[in-house]
N, C-alpha and C. Protein backbone atom coordinates (compact mmCIF):
# COMPACT_ATOMS: atom_id res chain seq x y z
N UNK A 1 27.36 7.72 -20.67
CA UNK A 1 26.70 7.43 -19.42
C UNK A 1 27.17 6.08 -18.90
N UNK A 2 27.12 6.08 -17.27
CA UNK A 2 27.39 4.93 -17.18
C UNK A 2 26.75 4.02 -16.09
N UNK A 3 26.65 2.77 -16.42
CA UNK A 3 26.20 1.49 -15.65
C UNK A 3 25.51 1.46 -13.91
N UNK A 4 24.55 1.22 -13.40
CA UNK A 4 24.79 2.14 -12.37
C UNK A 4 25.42 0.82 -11.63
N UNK A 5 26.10 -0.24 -12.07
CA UNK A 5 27.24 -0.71 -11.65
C UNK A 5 26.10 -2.13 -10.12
N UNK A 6 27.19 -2.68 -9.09
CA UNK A 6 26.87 -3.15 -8.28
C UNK A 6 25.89 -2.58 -7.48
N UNK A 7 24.72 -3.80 -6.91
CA UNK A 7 23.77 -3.45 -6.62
C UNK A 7 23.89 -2.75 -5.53
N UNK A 8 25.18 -2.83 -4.23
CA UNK A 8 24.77 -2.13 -3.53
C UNK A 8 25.17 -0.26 -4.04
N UNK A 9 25.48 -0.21 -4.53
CA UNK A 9 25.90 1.22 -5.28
C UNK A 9 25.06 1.55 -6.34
N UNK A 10 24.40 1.13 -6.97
CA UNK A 10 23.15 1.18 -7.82
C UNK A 10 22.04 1.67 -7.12
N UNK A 11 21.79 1.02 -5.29
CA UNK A 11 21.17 1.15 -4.62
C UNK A 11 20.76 2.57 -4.39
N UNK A 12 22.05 3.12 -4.16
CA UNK A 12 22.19 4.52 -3.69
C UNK A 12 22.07 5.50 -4.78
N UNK A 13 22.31 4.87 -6.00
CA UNK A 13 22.08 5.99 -7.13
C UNK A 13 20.53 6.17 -7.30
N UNK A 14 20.45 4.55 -7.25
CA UNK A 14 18.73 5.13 -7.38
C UNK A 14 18.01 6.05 -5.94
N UNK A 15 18.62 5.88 -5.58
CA UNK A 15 17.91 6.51 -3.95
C UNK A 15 18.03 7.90 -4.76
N UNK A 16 19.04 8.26 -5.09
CA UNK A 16 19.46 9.55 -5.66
C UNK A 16 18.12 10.07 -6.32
N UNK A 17 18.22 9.30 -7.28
CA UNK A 17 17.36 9.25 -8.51
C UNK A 17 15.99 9.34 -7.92
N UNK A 18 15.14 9.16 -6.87
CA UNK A 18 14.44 9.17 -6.56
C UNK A 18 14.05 10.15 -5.75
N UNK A 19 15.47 11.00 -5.55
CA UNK A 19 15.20 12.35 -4.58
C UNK A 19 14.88 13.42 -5.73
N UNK A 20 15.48 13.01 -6.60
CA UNK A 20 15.16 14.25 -7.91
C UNK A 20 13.73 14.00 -8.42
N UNK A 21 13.94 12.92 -8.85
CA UNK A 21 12.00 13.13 -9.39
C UNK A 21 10.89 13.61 -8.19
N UNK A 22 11.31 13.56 -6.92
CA UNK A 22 10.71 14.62 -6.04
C UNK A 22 10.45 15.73 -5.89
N UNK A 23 11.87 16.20 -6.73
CA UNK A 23 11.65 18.09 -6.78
C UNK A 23 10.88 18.27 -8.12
N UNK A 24 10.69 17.13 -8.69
CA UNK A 24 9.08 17.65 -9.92
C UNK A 24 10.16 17.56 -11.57
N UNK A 25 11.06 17.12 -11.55
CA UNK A 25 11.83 16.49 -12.54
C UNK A 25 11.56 15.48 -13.17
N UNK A 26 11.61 15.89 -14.70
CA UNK A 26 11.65 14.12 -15.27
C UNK A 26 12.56 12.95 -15.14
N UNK A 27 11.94 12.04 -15.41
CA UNK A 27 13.07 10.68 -15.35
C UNK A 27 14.00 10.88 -15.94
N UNK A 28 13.98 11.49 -17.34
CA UNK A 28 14.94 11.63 -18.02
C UNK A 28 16.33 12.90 -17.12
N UNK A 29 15.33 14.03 -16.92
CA UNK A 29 16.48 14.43 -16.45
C UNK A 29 17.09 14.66 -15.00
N UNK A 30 16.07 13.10 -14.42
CA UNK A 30 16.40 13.01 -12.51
C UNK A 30 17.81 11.67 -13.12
N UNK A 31 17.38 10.96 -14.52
CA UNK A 31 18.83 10.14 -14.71
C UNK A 31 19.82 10.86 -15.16
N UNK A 32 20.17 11.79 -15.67
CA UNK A 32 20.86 12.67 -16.36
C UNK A 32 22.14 13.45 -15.28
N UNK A 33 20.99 13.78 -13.88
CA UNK A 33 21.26 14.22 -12.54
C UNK A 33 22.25 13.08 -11.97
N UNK A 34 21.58 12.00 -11.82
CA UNK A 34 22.70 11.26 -11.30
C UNK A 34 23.70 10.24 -11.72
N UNK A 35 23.80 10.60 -13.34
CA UNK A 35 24.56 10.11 -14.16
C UNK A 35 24.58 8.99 -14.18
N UNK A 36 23.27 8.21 -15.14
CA UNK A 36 22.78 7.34 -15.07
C UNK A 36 22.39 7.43 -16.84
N UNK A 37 22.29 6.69 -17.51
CA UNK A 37 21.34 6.78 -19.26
C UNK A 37 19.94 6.84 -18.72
N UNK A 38 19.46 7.82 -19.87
CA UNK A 38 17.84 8.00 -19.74
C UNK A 38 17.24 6.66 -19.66
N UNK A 39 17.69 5.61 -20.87
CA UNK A 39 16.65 4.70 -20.74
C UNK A 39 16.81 3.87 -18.97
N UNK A 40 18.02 4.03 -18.24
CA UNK A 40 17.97 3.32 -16.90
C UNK A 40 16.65 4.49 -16.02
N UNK A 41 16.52 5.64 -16.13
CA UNK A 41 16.00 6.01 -15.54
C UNK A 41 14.64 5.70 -15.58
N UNK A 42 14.29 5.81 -17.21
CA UNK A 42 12.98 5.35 -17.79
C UNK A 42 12.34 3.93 -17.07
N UNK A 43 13.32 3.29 -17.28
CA UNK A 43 13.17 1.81 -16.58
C UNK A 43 12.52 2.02 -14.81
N UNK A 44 13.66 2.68 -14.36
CA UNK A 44 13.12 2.23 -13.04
C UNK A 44 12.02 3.39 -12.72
N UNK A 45 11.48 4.12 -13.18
CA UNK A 45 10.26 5.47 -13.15
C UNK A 45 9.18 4.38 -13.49
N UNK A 46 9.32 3.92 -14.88
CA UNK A 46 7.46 2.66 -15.03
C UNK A 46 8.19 1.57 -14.13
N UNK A 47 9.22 0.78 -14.16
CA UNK A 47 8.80 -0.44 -13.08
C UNK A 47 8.35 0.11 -11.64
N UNK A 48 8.66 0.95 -10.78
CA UNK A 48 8.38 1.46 -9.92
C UNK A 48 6.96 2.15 -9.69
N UNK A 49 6.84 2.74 -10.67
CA UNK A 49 4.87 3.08 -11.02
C UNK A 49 5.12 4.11 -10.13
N UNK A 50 5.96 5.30 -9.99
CA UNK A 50 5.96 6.65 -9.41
C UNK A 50 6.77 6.44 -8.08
N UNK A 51 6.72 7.23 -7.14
CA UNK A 51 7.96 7.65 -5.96
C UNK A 51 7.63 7.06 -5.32
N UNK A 52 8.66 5.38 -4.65
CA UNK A 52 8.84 4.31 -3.67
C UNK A 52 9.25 5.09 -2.12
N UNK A 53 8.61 5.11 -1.65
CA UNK A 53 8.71 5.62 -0.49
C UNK A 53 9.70 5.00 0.15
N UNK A 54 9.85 3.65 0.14
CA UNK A 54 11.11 2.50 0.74
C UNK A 54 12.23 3.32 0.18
N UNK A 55 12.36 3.95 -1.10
CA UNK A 55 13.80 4.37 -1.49
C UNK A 55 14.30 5.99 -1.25
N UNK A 56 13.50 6.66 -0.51
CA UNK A 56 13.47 8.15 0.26
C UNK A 56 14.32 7.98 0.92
N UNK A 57 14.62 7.20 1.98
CA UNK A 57 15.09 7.12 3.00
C UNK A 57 16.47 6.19 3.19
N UNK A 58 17.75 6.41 4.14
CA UNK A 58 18.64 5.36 3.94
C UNK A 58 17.83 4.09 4.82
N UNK A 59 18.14 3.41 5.08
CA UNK A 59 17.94 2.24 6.03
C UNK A 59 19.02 2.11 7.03
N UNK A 60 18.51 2.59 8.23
CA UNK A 60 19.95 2.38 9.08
C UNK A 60 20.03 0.73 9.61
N UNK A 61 21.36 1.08 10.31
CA UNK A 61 21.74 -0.38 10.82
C UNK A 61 21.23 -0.97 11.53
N UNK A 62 20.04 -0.48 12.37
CA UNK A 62 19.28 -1.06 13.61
C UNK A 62 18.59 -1.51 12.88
N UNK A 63 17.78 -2.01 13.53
CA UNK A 63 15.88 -2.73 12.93
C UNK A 63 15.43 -1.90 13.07
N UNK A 64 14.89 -1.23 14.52
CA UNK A 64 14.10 -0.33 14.99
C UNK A 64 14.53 0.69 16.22
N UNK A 65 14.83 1.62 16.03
CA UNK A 65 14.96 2.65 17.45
C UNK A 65 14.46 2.47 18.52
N UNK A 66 15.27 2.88 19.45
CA UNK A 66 14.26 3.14 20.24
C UNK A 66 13.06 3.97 20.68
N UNK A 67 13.12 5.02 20.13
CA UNK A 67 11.63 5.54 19.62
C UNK A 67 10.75 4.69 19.18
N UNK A 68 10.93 4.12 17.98
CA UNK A 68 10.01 3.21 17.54
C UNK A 68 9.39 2.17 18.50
N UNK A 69 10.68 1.63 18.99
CA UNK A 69 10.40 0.33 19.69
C UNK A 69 9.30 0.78 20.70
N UNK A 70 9.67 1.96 21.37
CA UNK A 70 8.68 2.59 22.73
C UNK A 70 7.81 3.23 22.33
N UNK A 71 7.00 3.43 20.66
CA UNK A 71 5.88 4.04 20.08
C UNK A 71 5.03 2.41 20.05
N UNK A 72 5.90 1.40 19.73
CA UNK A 72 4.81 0.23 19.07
C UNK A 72 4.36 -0.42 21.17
N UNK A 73 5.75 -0.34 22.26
CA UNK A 73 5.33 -0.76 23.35
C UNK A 73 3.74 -0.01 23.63
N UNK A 74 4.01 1.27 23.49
CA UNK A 74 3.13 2.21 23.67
C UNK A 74 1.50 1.73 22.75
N UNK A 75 1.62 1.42 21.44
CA UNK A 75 0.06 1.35 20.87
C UNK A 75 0.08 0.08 21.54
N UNK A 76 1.01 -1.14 22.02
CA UNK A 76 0.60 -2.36 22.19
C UNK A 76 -0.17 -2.00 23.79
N UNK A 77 0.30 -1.33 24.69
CA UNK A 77 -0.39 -1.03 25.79
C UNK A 77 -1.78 -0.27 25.63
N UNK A 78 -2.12 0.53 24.45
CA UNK A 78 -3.36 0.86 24.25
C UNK A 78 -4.25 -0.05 23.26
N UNK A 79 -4.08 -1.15 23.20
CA UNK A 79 -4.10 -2.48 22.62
C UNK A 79 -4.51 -1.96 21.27
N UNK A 80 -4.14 -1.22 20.10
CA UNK A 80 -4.05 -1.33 18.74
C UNK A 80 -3.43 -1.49 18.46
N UNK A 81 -4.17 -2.43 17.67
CA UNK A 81 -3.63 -3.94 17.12
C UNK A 81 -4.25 -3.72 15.93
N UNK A 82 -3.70 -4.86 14.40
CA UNK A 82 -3.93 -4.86 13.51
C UNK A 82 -5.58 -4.77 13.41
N UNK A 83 -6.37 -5.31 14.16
CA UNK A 83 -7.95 -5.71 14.19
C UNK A 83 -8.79 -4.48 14.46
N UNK A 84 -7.92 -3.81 15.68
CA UNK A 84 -8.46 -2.53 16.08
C UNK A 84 -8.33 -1.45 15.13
N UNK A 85 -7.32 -0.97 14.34
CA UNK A 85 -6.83 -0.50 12.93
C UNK A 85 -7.47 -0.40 11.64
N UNK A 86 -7.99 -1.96 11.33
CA UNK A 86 -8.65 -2.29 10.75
C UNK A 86 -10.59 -1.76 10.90
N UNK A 87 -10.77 -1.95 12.44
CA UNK A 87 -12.23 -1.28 12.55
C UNK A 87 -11.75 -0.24 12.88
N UNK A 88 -10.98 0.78 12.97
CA UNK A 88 -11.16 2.51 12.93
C UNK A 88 -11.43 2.55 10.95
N UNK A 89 -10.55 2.41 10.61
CA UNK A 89 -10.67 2.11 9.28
C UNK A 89 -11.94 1.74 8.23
N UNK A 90 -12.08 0.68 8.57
CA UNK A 90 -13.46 0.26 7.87
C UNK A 90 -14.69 0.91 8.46
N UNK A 91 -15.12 1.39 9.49
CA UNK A 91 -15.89 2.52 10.08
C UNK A 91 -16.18 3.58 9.19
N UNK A 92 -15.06 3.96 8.38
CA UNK A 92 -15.43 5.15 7.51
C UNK A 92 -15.55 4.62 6.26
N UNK A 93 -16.44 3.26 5.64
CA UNK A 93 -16.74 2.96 4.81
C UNK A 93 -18.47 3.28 4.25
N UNK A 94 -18.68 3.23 3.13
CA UNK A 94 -20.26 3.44 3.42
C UNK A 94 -20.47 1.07 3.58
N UNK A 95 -21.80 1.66 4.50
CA UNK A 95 -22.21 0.13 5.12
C UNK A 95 -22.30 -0.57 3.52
N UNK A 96 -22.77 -0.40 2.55
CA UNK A 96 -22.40 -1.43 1.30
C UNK A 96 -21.32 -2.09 0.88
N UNK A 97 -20.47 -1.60 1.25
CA UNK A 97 -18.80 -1.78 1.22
C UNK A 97 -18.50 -2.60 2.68
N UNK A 98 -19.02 -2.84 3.75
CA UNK A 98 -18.09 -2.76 4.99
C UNK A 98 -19.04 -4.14 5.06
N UNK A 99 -19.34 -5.30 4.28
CA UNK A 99 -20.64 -6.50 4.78
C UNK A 99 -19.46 -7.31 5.49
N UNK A 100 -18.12 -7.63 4.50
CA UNK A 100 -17.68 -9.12 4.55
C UNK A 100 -16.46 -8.79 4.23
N UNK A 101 -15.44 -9.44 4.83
CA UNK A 101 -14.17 -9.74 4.66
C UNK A 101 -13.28 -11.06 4.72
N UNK A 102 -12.21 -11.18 3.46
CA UNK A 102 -12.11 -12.48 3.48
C UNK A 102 -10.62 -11.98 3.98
N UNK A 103 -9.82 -13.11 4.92
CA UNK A 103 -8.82 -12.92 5.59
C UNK A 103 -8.18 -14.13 5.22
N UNK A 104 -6.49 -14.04 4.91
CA UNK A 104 -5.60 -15.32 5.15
C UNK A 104 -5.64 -15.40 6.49
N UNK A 105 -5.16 -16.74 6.61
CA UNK A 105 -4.82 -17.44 8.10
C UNK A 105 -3.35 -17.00 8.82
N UNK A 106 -3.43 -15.69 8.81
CA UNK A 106 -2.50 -15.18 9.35
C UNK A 106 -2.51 -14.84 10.84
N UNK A 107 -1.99 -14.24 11.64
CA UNK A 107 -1.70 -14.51 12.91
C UNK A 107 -2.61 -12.91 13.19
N UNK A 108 -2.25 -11.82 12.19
CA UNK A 108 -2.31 -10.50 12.09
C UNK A 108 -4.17 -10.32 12.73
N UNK A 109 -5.04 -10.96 12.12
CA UNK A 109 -6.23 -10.54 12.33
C UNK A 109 -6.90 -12.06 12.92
N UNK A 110 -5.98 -12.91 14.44
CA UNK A 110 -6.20 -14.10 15.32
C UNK A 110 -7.47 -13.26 15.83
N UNK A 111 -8.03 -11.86 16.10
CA UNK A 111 -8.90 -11.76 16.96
C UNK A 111 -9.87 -11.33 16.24
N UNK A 112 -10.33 -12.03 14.89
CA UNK A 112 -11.40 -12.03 14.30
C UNK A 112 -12.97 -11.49 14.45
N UNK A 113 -13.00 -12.90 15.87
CA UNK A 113 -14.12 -12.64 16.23
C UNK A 113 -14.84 -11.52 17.27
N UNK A 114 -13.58 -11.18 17.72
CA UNK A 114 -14.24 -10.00 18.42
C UNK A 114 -14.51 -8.50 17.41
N UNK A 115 -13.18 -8.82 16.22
CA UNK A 115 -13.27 -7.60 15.31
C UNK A 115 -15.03 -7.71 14.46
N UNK A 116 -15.33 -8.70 14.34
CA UNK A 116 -16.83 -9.06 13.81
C UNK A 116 -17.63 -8.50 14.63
N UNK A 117 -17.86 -8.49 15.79
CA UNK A 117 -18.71 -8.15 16.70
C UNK A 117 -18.50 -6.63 16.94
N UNK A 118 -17.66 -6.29 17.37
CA UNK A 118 -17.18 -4.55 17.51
C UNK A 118 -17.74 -3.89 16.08
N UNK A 119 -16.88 -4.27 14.83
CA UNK A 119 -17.75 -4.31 13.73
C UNK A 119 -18.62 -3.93 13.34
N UNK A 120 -19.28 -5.11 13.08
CA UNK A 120 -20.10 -5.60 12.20
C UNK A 120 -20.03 -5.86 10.64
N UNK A 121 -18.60 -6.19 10.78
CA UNK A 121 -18.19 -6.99 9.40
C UNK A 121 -17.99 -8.56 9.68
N UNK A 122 -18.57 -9.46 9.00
CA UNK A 122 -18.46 -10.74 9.01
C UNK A 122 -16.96 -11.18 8.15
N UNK A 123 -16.49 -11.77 8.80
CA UNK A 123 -14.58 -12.22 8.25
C UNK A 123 -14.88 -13.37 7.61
N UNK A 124 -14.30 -14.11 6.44
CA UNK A 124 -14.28 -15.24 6.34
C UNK A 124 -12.63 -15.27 6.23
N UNK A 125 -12.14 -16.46 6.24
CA UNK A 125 -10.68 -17.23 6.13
C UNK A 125 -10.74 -17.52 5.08
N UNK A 126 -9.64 -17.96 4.65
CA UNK A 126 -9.51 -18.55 3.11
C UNK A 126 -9.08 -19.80 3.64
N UNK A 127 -9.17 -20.61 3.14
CA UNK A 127 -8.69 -22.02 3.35
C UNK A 127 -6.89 -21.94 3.00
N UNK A 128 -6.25 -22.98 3.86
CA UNK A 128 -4.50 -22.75 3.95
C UNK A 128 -4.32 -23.27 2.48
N UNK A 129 -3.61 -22.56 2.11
CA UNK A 129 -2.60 -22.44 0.65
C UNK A 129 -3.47 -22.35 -0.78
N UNK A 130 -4.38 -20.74 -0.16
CA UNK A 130 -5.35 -21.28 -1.13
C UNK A 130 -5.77 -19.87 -2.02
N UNK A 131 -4.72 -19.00 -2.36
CA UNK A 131 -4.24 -17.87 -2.62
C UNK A 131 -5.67 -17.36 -3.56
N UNK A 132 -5.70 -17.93 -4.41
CA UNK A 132 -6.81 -18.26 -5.53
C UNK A 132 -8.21 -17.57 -4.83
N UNK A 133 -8.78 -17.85 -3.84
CA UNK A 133 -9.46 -17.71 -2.65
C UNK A 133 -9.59 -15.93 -2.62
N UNK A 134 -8.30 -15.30 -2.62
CA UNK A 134 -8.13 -13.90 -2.34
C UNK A 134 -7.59 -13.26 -3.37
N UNK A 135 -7.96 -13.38 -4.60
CA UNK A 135 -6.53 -12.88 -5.32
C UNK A 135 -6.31 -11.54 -5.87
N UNK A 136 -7.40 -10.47 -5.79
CA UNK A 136 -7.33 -9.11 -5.33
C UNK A 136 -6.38 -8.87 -4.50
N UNK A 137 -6.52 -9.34 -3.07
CA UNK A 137 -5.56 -9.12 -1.65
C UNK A 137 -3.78 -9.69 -2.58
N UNK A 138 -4.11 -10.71 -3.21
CA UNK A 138 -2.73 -11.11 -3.60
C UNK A 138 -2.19 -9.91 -4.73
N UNK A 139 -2.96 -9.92 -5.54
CA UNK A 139 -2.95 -8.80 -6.31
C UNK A 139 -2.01 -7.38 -5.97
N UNK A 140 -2.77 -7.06 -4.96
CA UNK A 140 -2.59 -6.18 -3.98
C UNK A 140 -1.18 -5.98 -3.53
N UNK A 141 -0.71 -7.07 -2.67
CA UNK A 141 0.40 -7.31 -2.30
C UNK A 141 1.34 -7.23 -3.04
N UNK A 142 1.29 -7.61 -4.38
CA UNK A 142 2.45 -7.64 -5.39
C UNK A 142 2.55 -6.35 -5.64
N UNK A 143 1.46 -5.25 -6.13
CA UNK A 143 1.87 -4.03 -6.01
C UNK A 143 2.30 -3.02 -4.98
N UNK A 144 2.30 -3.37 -3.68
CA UNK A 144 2.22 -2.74 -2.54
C UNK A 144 3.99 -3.09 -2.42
N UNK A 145 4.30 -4.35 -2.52
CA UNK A 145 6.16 -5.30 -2.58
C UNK A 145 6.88 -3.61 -3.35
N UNK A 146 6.41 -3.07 -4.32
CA UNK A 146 6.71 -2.44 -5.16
C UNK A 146 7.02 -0.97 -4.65
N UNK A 147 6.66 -0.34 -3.60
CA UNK A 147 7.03 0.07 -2.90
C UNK A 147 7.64 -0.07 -0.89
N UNK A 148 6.86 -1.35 -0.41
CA UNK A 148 7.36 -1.79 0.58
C UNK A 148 8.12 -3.58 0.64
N UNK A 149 9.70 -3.86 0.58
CA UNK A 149 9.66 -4.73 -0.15
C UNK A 149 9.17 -5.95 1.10
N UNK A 150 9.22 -7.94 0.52
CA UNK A 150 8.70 -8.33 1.79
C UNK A 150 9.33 -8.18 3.22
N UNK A 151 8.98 -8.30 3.92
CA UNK A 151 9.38 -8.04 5.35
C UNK A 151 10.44 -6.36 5.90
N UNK A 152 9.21 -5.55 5.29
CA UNK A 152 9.37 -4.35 5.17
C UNK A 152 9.20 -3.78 6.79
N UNK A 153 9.42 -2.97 7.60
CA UNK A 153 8.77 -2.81 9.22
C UNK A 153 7.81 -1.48 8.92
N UNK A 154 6.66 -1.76 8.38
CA UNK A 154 6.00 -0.31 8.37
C UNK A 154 5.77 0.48 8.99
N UNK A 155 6.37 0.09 10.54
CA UNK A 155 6.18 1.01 12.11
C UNK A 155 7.12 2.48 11.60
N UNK A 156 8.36 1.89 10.56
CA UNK A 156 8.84 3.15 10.01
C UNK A 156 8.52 4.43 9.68
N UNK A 157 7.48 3.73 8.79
CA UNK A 157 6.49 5.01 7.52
C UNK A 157 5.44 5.74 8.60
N UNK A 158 5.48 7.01 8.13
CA UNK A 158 4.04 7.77 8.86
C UNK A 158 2.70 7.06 8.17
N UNK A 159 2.09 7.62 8.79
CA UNK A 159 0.35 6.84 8.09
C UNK A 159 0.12 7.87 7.30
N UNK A 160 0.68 9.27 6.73
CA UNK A 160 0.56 10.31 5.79
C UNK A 160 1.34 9.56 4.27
N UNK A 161 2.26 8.71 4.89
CA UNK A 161 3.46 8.20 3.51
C UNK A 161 2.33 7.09 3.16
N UNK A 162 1.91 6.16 4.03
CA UNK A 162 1.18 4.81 3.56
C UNK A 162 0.06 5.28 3.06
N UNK A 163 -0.31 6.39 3.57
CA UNK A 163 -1.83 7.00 2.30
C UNK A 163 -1.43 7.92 0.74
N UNK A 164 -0.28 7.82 0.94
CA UNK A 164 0.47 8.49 -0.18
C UNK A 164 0.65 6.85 -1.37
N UNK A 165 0.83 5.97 -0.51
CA UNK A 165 0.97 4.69 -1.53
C UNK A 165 -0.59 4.18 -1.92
N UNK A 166 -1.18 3.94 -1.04
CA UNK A 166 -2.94 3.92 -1.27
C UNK A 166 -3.22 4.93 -2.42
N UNK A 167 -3.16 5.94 -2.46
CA UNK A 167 -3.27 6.84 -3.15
C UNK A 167 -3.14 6.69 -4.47
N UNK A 168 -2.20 6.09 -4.66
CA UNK A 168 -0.98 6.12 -5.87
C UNK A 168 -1.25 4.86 -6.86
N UNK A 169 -1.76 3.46 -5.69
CA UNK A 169 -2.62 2.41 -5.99
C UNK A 169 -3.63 2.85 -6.61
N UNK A 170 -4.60 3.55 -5.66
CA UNK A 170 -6.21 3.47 -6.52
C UNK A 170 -6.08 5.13 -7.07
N UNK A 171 -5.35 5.09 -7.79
CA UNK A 171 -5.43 5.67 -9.09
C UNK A 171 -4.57 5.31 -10.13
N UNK A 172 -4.21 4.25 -10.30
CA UNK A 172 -3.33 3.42 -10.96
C UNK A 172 -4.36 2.54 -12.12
N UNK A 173 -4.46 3.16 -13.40
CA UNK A 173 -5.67 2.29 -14.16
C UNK A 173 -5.33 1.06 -14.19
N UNK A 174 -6.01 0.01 -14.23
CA UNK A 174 -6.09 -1.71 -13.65
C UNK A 174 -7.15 -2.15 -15.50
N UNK A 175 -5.63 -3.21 -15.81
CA UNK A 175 -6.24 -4.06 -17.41
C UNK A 175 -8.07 -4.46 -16.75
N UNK A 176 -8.16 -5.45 -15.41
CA UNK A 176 -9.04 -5.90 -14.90
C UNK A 176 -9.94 -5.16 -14.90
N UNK A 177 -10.20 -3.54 -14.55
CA UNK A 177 -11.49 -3.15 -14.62
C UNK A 177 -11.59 -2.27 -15.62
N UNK A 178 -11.20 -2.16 -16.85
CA UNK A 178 -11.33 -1.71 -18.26
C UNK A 178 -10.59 -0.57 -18.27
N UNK A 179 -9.23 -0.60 -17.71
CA UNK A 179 -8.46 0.30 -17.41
C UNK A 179 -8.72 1.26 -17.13
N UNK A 180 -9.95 1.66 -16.12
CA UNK A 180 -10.43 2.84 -14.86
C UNK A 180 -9.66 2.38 -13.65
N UNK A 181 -9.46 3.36 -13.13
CA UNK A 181 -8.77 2.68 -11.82
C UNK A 181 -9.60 2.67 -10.66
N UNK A 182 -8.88 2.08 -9.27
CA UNK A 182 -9.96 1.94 -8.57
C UNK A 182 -10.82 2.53 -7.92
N UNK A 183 -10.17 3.69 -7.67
CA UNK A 183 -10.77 4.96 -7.38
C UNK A 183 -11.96 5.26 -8.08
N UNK A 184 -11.57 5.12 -9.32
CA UNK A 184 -12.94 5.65 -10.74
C UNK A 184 -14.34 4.55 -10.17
N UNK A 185 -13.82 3.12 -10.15
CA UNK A 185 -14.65 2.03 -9.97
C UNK A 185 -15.39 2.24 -9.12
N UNK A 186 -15.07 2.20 -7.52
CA UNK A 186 -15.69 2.69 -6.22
C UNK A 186 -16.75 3.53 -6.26
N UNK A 187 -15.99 4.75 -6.69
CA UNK A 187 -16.95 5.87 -6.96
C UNK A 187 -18.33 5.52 -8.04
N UNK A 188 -18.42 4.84 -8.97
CA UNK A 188 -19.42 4.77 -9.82
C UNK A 188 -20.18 3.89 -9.02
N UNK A 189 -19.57 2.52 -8.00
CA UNK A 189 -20.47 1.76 -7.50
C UNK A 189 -21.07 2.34 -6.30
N UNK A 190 -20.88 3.23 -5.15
CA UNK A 190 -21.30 4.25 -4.59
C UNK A 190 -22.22 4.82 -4.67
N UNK A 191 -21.84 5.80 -6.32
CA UNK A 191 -23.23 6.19 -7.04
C UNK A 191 -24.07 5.49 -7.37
N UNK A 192 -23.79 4.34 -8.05
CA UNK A 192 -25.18 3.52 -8.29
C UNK A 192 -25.85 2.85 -7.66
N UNK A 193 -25.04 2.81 -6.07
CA UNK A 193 -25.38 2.08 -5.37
C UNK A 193 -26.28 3.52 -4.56
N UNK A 194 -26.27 4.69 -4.70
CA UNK A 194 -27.46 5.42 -3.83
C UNK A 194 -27.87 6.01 -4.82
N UNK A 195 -28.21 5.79 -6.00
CA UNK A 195 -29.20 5.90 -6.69
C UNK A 195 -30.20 5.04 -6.87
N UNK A 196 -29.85 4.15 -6.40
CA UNK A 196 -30.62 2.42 -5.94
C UNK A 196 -31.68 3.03 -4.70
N UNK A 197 -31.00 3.51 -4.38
CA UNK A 197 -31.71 3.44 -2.68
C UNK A 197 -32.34 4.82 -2.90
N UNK A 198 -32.34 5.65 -3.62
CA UNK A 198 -33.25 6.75 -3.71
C UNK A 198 -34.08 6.41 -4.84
N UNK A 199 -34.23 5.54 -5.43
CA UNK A 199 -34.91 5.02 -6.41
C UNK A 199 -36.22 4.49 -5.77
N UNK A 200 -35.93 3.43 -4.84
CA UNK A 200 -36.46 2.56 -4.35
C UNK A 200 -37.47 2.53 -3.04
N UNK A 201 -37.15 4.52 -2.52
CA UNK A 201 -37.58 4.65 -1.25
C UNK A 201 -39.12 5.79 -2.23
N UNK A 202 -39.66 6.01 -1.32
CA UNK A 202 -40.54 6.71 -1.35
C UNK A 202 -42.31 5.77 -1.46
């Protein structure tokens, strides 16, 4: 077997490699497929933590199409925006879940205060350079890099692929919550959280 050599040609093998474990193949024999050693395949199947959606696809030479470009003119004229996104979203939370949100000082969610009010989630900021502050969200990010890398254009991905990575996240068992994942977690606090409230009424 051999090396899968320079990165930009490595690139493409793994792309390869990543079209086969699609059709329901093992690592072993989606590396085998594109003539690669098992243990390279092994490798990039756990560092990857299942099918990178970033590596489905080639990356063409543009940034963005013009399709794209005239889909994002288009939501920017129906003004959704990260904030607006965010409350369709959190809307379908149960209200125990939806009190408070802590936000970096990013540019992404500048219209805070109106998203609070539309809402009715209270935002806090984290103080600048103060990661510590959020470190779930940071958390987060490092696994999310893992399939979108930084300065990824997610206008790319359908919102069917980005719930395919959500997905893939919270069911991913986590050392932090006694290796249940988050999915498992949610759900038990949910339950205990309306068994509280049917406890308590009558």
């Amino acid at each position: 077997m051999r090396s899968p050599g320079a990165p930009s040609l490595r690139r493409e093998v793994e792309r390869q490699f990543w079209k086969q474990i699609a059709t329901g193949i093992t690592s072993e024999k989606a590396a085998e497929a594109v003539g690669v050693s098992q243990p390279v395949g092994t490798r990039w199947f756990r560092h990857r933590g299942g099918m990178p959606l970033f590596m489905s696809k080639p990356v063409s030479a543009r940034y963005l199409s013009f399709a794209e470009r005239e889909e994002i003119a288009l939501l920017r004229a129906q003004d959704v925006g990260v904030a607006n996104a965010l409350k369709k979203t959190v809307t379908t939370l149960p209200a125990q879940l939806r009190q408070s949100l802590t936000w970096d000082r990013g540019k992404e969610l500048s219209d805070h205060a109106r998203f609070t009010i539309e809402s009715g989630v209270r935002v806090f900021l984290a103080d600048p350079h103060s990661p510590w502050q959020r470190g779930t969200k940071e958390n987060t990010n490092g696994l999310l890099r893992q399939y979108f890398p930084k300065g990824t254009d997610l206008s790319r991905w359908s919102e069917q692929e980005i719930q395919a990575v959500a997905r893939t996240l919270n069911n991913r068992p986590r050392k932090t919550l006694g290796w249940k994942t988050p999915a498992e977690t949610l759900n038990e606090y949910i339950k205990s959280v309306r068994q509280l409230g049917v406890a308590t009424t009558g």
